[in-house]
Protein backbone atom coordinates (compact mmCIF):
# COMPACT_ATOMS: atom_id res chain seq x y z
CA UNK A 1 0.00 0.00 0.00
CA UNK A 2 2.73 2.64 -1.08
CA UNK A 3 1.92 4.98 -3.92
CA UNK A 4 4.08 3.64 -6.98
CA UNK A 5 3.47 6.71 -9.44
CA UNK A 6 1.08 9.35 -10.14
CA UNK A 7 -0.29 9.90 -14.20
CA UNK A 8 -1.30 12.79 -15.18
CA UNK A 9 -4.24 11.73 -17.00
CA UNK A 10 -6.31 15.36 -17.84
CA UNK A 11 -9.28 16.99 -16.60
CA UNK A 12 -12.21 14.89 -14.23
CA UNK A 13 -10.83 11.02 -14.44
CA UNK A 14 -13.76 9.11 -13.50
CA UNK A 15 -14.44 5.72 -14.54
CA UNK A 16 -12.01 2.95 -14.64
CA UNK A 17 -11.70 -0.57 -16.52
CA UNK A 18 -8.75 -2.78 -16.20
CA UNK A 19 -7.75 -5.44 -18.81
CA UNK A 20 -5.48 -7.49 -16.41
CA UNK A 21 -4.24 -10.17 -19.76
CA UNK A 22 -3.27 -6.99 -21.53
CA UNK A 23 -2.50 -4.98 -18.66
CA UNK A 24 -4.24 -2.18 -19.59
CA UNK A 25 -6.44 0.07 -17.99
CA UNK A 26 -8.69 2.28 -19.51
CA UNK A 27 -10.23 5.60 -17.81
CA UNK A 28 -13.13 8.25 -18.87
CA UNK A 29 -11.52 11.52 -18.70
CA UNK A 30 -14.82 13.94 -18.26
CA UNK A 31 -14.01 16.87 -18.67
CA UNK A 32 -11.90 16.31 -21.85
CA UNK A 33 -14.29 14.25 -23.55
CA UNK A 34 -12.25 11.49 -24.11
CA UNK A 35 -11.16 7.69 -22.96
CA UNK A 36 -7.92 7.18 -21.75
CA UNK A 37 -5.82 3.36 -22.53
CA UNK A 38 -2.89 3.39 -19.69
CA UNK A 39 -0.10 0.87 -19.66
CA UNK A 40 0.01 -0.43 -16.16
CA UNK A 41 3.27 -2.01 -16.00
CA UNK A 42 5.20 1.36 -17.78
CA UNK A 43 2.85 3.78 -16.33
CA UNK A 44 1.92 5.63 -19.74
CA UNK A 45 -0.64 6.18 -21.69
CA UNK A 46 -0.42 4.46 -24.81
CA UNK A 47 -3.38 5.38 -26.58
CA UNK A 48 -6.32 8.29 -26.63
CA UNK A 49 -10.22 8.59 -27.65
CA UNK A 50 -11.43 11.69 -28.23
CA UNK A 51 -15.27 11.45 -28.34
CA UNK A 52 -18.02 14.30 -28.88
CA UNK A 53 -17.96 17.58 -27.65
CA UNK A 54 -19.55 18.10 -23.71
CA UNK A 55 -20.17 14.01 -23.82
CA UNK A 56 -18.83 14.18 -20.47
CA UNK A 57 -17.99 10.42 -20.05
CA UNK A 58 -18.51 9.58 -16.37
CA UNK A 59 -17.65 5.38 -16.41
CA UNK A 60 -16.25 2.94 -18.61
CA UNK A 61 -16.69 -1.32 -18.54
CA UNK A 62 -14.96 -4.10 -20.83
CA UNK A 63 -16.24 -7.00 -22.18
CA UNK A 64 -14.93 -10.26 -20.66
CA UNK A 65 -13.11 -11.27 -23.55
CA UNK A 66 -11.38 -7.71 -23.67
CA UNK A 67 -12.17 -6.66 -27.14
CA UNK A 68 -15.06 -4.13 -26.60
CA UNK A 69 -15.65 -1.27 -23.89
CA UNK A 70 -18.72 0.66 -23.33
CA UNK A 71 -18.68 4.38 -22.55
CA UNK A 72 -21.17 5.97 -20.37
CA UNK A 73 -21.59 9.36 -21.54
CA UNK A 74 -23.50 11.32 -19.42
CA UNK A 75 -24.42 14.50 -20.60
CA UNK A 76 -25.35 13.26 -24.24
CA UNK A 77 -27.34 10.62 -22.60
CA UNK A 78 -25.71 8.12 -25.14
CA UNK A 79 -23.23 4.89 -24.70
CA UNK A 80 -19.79 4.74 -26.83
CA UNK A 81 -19.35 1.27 -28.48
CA UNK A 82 -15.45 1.13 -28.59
CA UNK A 83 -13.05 -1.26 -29.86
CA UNK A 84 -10.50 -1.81 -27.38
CA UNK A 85 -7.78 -2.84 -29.30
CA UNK A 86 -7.39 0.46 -31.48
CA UNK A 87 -9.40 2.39 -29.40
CA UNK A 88 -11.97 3.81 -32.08
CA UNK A 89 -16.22 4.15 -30.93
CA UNK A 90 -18.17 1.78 -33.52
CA UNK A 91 -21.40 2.96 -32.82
CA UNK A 92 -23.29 5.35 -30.36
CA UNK A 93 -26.72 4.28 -28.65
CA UNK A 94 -29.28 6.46 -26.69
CA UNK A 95 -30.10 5.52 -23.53
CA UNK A 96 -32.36 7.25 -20.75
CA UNK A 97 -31.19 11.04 -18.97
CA UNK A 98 -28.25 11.13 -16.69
CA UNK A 99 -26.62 7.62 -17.30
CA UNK A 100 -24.38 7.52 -14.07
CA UNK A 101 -23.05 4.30 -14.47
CA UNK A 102 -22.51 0.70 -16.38
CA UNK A 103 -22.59 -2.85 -15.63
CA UNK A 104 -21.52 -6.18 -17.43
CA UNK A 105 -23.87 -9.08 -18.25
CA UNK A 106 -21.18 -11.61 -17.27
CA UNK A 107 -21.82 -13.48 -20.30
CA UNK A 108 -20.71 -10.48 -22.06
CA UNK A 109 -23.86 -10.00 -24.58
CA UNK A 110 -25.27 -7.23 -22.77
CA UNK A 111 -24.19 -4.33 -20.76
CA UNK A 112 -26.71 -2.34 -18.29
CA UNK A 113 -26.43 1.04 -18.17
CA UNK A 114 -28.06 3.41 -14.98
CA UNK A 115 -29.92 6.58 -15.35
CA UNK A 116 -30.61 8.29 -12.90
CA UNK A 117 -32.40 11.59 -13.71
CA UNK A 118 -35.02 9.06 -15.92
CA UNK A 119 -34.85 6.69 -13.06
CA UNK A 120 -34.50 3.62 -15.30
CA UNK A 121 -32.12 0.84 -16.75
CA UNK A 122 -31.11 0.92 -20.36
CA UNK A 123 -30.26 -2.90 -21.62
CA UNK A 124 -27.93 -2.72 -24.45
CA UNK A 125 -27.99 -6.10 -26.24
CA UNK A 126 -23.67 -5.57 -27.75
CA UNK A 127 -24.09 -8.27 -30.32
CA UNK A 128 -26.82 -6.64 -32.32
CA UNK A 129 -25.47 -3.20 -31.42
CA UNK A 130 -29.10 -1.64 -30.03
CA UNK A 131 -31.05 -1.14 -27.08
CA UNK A 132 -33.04 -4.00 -25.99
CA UNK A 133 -35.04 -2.95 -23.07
CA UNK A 134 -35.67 -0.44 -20.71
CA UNK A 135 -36.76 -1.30 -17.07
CA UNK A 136 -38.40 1.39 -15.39
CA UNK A 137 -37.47 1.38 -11.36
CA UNK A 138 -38.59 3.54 -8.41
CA UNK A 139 -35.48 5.46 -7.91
CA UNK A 140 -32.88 7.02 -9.28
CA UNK A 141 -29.71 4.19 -9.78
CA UNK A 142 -26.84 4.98 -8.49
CA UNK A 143 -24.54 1.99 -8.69
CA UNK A 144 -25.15 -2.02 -9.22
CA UNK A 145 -23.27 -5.04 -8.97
CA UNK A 146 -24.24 -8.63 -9.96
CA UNK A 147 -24.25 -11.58 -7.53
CA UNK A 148 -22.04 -14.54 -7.53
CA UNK A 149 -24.24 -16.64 -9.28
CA UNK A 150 -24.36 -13.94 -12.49
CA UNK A 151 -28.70 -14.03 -12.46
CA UNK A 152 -29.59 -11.03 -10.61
CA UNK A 153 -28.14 -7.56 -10.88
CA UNK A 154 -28.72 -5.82 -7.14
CA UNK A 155 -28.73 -2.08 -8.05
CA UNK A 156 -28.56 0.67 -5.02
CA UNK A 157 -30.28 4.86 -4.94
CA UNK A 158 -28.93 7.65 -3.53
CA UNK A 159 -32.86 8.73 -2.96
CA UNK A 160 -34.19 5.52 -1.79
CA UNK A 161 -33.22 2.84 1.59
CA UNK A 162 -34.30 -0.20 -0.95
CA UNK A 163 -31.35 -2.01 -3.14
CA UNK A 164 -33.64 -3.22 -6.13
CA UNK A 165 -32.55 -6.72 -7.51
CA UNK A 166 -33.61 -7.16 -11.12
CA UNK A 167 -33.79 -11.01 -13.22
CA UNK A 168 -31.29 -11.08 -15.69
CA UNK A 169 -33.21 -12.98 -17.46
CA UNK A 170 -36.77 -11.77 -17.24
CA UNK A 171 -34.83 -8.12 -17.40
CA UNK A 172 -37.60 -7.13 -15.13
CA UNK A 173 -37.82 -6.19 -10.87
CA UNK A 174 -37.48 -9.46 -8.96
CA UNK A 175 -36.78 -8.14 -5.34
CA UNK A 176 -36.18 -5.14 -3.15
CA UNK A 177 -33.92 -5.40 0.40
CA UNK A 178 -33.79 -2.79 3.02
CA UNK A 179 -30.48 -1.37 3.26
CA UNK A 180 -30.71 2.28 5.14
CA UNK A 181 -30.46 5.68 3.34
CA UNK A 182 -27.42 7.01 1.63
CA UNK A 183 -25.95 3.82 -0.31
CA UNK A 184 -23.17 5.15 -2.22
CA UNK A 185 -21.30 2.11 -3.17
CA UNK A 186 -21.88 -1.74 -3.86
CA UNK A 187 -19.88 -4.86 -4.71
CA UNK A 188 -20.49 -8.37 -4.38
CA UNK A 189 -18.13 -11.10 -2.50
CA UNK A 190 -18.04 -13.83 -5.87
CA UNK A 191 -16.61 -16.25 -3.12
CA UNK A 192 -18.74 -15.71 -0.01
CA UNK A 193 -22.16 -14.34 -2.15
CA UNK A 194 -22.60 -11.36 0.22
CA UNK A 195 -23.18 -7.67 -0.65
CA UNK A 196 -21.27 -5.26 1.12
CA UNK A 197 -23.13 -1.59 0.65
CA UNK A 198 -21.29 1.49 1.46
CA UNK A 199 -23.03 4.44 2.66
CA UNK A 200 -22.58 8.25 3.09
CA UNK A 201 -23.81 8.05 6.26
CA UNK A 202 -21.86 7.39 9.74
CA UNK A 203 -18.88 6.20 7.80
CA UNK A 204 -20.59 2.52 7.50
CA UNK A 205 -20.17 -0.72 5.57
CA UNK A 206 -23.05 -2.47 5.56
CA UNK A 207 -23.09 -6.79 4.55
CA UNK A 208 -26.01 -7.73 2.87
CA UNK A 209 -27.05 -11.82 2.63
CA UNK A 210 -28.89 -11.78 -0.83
CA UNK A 211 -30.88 -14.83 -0.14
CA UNK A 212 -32.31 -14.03 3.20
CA UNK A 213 -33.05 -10.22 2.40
CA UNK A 214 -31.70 -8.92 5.24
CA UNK A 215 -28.45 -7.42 7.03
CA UNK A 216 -25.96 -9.70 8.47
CA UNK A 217 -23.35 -7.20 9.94
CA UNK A 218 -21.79 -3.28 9.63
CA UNK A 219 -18.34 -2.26 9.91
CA UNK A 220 -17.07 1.27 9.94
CA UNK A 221 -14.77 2.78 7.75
CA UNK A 222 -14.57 6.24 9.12
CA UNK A 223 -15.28 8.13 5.67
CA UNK A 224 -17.74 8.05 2.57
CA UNK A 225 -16.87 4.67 0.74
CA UNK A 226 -18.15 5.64 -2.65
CA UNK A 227 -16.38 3.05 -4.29
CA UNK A 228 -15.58 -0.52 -3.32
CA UNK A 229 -13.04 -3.46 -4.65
CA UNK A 230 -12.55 -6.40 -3.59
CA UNK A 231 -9.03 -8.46 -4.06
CA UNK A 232 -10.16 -12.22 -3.85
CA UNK A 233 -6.65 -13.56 -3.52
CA UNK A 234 -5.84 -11.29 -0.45
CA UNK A 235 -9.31 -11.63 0.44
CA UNK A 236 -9.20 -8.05 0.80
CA UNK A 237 -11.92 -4.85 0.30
CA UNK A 238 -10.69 -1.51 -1.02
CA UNK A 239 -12.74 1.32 -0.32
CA UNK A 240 -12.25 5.07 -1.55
CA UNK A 241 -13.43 7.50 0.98
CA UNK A 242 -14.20 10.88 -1.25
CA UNK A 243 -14.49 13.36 2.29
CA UNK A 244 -11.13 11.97 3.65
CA UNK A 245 -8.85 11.43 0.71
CA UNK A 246 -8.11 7.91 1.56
CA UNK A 247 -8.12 4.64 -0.36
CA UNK A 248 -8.81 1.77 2.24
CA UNK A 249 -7.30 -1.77 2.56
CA UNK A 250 -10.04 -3.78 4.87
CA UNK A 251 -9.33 -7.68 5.52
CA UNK A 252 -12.72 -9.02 4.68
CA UNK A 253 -12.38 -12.13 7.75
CA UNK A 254 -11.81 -9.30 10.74
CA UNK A 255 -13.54 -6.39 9.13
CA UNK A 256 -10.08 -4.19 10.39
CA UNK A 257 -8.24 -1.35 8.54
CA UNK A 258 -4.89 -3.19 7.49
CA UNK A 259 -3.57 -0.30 5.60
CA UNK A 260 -4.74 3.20 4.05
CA UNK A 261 -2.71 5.31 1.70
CA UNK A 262 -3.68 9.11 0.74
CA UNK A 263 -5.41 9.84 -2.45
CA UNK A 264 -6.21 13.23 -4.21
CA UNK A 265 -9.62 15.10 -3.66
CA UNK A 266 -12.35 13.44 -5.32
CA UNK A 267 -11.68 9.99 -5.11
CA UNK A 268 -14.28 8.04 -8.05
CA UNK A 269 -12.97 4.54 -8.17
CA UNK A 270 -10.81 1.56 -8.10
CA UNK A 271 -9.07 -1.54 -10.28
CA UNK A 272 -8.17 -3.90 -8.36
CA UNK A 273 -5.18 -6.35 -10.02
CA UNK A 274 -6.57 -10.13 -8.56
CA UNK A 275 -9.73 -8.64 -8.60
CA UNK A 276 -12.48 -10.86 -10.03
């Protein structure tokens, strides 16, 4: 947990995606407009999208095969289909108002995309290149995560105490679990199955048990976790905390702080090399 190098990567770095076979990552640069391919090993950036004017890309995921990545531009309310090998958009699909944020189909065939000023999730079906669906929900989503088993994608709201859980396959609202105001963050454990929630709130973690609907145990973190990792080799969680300027190493068995470096204002989000 030392801080190996610093990039200078331009204006409002957001979103991050990491290739770990090519190890690349790949970052939406907001305010420039443009998606970022940094070598991790020599600590460069070895190639550069420049997409529409005021597109304002806000997060970024790859395919699990590592050829394509989706762009989540949020103030054209449109996704960037992108080759990831040279780095040039293929196509550009509208979605619903204030897409905030993207998530994987783990088969790869579909990514789900968050907006949160239409309160809704856009399905983009990648191998015909259109939008499949769109699932109306209650609030505004924030942030989701899949579960172990890949069927249902549990998605949190900054304006609502529910995390909605929607079928992957019925692409429709299966379940809702209390989780308490202010959820900010969310990643699933792929080896134990639970959710861990961050919220903005008292500076707490909160562990979710999908199948019983219901809490199982809180930690605190001391900050705002707006973004989690998890390391399942280390069997580690990372957690940015935006209002302290950390980035937090948790051992997911005793729940304690095992390290913490200091990060610049505005912390967004986290790769994770190991991560899964």
């Amino acid at each position: 947990m030392q801080v190996a190098d610093v990039i200078a990567a331009g204006q409002g770095p957001m979103g991050l995606a990491l290739n770990q076979f090519r190890s690349l990552v790949y970052a939406a640069i907001a305010r420039d407009d443009a998606i970022l391919a940094i070598d991790v090993f020599k600590r460069q950036i070895v190639n550069r999208l420049k997409l529409n004017f005021r597109d304002n890309p806000v997060d970024v995921v790859l395919t699990p095969d590592g050829r394509r990545l989706v762009s989540v531009n949020h103030d054209s309310n449109t996704v960037s289909l992108i080759d990831a090998f040279s780095l040039t958009e293929e196509k550009r699909i509208r979605v619903g108002e204030g897409p905030a944020a993207a998530v994987m189909d783990p088969s790869g065939r579909r990514v789900f995309i968050l907006n949160t000023r239409s309160r809704s999730i856009s399905v983009v079906d990648l191998s015909q290149n259109t939008l499949a669906v769109t699932i109306g929900v209650e609030a505004s989503p924030l942030r989701g995560t899949f579960n172990r088993e890949g069927n249902l994608l549990f998605v949190i709201s900054g304006d609502s105490p529910y995390l909605t859980a929607v079928d992957r396959s019925r692409l429709a609202v299966a379940q809702k679990i209390f989780v308490g105001s202010g959820a900010v963050s969310i990643k699933a454990d792929n080896q134990t199955g639970l959710l861990y929630v961050g919220r903005k709130n008292g500076g707490e973690i909160a562990v979710i048990e999908p199948s019983s609907s219901m809490f199982v145990d809180t930690f605190q973190v001391g900050g705002r976790a707006v973004f989690l990792a998890i390391d399942e080799q280390e069997r580690s969680l990372f957690a940015a905390l935006s209002d302290r300027n950390i980035l937090q190493k948790i051992n997911l068995v005793s729940k304690k702080v095992v390290a913490e470096i200091d990060v610049e204002k505005g912390a967004y989000a986290i790769v994770v090399m190991g991560e899964r």
